[in-house]
PDB file of N, CA and C in Angstrom:
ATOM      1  N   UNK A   1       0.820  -1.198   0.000  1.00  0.00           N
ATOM      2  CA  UNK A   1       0.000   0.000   0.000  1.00  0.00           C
ATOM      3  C   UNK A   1       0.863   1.260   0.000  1.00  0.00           C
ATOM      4  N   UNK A   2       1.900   0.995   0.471  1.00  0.00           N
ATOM      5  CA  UNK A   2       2.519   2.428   0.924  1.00  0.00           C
ATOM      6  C   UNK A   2       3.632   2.775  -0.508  1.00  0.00           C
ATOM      7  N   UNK A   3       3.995   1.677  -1.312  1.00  0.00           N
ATOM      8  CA  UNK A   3       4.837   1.784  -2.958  1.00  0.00           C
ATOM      9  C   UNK A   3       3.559   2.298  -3.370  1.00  0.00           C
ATOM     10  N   UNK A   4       2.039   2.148  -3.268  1.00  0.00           N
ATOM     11  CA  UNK A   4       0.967   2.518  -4.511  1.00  0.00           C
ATOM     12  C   UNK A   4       1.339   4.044  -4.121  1.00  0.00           C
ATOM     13  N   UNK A   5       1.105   4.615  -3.004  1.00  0.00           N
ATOM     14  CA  UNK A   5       1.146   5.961  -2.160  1.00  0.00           C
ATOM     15  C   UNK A   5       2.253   6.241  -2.817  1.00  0.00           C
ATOM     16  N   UNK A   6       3.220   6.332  -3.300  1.00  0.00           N
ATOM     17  CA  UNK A   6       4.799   6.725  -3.618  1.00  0.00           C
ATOM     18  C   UNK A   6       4.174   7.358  -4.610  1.00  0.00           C
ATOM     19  N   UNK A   7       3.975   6.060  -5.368  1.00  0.00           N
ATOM     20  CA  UNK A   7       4.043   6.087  -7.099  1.00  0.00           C
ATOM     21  C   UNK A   7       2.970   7.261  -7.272  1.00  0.00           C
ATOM     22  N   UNK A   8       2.065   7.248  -6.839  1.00  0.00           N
ATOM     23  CA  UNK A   8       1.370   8.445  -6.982  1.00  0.00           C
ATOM     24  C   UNK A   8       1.080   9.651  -6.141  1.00  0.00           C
ATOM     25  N   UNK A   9       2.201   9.608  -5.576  1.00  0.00           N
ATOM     26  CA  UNK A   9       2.318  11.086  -5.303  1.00  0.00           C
ATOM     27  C   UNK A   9       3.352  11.519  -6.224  1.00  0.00           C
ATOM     28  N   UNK A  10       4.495  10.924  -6.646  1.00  0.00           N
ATOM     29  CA  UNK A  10       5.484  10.916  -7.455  1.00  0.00           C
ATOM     30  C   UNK A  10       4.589  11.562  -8.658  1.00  0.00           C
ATOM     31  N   UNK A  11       3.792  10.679  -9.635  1.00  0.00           N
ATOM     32  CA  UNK A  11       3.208  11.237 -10.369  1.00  0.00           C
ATOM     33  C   UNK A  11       2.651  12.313 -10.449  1.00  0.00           C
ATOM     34  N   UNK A  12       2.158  12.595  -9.282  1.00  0.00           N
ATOM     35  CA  UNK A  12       1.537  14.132  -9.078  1.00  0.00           C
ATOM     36  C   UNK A  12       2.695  15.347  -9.120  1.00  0.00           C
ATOM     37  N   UNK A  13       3.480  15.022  -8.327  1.00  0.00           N
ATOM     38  CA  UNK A  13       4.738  16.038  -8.311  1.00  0.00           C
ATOM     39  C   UNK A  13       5.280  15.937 -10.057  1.00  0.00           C
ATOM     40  N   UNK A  14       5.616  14.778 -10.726  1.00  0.00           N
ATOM     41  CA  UNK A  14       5.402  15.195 -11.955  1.00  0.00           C
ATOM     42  C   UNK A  14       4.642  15.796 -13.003  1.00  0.00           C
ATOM     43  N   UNK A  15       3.542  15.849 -12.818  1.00  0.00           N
ATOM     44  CA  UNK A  15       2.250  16.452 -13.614  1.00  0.00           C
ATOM     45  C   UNK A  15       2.466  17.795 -12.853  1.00  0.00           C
ATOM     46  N   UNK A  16       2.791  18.212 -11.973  1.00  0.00           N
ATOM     47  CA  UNK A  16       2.363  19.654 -11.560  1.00  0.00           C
ATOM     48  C   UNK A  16       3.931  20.379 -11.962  1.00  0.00           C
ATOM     49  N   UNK A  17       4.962  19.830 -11.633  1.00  0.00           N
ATOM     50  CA  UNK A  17       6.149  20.098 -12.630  1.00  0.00           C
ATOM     51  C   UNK A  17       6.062  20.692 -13.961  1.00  0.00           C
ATOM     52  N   UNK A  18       5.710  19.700 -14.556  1.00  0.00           N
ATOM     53  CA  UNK A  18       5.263  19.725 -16.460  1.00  0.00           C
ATOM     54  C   UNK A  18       4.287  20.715 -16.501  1.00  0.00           C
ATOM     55  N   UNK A  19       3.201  21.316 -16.152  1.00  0.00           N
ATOM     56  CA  UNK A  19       2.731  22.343 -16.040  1.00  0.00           C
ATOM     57  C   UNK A  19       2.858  23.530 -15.410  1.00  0.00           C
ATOM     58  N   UNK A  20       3.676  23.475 -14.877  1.00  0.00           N
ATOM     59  CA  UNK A  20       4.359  24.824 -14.582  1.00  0.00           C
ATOM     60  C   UNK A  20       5.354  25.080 -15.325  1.00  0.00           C
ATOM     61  N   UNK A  21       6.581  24.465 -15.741  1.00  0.00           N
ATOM     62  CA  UNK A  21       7.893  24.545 -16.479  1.00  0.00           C
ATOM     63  C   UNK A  21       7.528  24.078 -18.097  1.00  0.00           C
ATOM     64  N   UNK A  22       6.943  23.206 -18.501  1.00  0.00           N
ATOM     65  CA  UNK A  22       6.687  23.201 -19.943  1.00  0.00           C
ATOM     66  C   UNK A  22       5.413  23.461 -20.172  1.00  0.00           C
ATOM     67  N   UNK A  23       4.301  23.263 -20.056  1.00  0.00           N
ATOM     68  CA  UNK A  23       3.419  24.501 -20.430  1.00  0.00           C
ATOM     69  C   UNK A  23       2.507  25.074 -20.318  1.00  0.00           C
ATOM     70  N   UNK A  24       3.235  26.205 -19.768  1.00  0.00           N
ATOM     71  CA  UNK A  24       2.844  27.669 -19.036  1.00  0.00           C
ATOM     72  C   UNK A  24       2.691  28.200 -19.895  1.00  0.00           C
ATOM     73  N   UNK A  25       1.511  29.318 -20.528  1.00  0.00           N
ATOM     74  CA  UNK A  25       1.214  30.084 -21.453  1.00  0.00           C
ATOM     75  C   UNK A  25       2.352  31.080 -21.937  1.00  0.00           C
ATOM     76  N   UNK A  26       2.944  32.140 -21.723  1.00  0.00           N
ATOM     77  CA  UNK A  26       3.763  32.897 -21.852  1.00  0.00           C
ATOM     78  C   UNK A  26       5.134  32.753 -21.866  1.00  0.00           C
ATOM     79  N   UNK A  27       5.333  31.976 -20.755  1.00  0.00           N
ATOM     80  CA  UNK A  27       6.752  31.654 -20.671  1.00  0.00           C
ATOM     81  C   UNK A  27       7.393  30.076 -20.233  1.00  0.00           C
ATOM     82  N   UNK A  28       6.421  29.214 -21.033  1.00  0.00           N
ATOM     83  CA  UNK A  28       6.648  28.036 -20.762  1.00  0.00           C
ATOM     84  C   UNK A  28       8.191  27.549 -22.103  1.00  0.00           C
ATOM     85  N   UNK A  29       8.233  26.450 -21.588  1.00  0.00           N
ATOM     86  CA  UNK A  29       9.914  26.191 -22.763  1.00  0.00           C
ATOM     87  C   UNK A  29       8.840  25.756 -24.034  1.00  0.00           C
ATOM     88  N   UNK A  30       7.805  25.300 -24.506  1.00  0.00           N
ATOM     89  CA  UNK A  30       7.235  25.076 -25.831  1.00  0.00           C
ATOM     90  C   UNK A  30       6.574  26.720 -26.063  1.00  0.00           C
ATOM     91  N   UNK A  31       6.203  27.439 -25.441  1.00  0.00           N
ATOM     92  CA  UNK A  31       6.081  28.717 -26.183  1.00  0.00           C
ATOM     93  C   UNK A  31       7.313  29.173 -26.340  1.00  0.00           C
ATOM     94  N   UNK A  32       8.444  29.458 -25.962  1.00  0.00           N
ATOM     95  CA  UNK A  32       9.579  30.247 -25.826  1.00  0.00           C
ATOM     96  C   UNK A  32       9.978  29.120 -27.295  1.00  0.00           C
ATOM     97  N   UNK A  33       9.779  27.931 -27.287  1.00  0.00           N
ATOM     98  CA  UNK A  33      10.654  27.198 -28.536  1.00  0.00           C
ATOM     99  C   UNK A  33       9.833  27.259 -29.399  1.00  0.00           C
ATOM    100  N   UNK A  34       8.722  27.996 -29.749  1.00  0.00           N
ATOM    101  CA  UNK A  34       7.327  28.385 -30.713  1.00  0.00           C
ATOM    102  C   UNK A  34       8.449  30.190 -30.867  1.00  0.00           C
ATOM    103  N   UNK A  35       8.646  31.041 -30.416  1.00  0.00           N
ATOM    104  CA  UNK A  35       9.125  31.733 -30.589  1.00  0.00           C
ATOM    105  C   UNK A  35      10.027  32.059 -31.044  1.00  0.00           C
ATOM    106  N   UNK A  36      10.996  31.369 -30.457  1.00  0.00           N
ATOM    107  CA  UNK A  36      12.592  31.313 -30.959  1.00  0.00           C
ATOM    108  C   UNK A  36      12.604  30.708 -32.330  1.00  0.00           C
ATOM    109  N   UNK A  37      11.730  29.534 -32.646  1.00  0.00           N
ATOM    110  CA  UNK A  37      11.143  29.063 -34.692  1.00  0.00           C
ATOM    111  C   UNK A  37      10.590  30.072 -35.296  1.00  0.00           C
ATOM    112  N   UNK A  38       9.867  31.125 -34.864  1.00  0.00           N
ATOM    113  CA  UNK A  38       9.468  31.889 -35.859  1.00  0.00           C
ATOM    114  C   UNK A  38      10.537  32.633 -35.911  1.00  0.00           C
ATOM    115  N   UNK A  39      11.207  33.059 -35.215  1.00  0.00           N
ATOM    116  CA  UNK A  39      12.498  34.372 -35.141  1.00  0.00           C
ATOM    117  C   UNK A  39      13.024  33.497 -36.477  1.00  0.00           C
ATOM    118  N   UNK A  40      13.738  32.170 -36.231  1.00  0.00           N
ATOM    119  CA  UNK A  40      14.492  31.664 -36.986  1.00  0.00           C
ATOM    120  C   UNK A  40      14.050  31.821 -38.683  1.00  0.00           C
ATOM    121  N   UNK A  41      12.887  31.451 -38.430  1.00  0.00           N
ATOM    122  CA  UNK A  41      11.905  30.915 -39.824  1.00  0.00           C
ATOM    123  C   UNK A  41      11.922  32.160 -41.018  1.00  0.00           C
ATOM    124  N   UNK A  42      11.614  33.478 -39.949  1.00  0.00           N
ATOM    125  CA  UNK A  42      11.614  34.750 -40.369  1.00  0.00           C
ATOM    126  C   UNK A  42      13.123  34.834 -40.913  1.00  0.00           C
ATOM    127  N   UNK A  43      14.139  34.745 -40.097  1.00  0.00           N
ATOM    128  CA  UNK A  43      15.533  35.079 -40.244  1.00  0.00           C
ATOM    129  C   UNK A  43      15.988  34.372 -42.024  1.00  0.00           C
ATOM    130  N   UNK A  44      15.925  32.968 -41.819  1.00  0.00           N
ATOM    131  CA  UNK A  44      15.670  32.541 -42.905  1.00  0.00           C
ATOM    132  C   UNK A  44      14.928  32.748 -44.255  1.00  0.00           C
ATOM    133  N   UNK A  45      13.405  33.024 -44.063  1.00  0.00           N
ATOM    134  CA  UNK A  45      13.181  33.842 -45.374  1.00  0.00           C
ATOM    135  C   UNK A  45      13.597  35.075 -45.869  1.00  0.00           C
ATOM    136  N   UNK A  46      14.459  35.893 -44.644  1.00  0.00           N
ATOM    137  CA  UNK A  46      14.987  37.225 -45.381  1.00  0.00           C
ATOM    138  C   UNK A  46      16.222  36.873 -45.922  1.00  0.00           C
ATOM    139  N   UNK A  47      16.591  35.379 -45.839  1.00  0.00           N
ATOM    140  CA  UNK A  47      18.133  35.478 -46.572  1.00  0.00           C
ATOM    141  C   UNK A  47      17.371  35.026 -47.457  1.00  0.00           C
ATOM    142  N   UNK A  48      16.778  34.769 -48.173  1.00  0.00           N
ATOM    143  CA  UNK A  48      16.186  33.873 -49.745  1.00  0.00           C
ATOM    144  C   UNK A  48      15.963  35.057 -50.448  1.00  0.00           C
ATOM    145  N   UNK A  49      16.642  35.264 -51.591  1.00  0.00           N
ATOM    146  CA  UNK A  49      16.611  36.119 -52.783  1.00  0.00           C
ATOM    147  C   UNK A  49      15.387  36.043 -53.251  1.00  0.00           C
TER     148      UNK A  49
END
């Protein structure tokens, strides 16, 4: 009983992790790496003749 209790509190501390640090509206790491691709994407079509 007390490994089931681990495993899911464990899980919980992971799920509340992952939503705070990957994704968070504004400043989560998949918006910031949604951002940093368009910078790039942009950067790239101004070098194409």
């Amino acid at each position: 009983m007390r490994n089931i209790l681990m495993t899911v509190m464990m899980l919980v501390v992971v799920i509340v992790l992952f939503n705070s640090i990957i994704a968070k509206d504004k400043t989560g790491t998949s918006s910031q790496i949604e951002t940093q691709g368009a910078a790039a994407n942009t950067k790239i079509g101004a070098l194409l003749p």
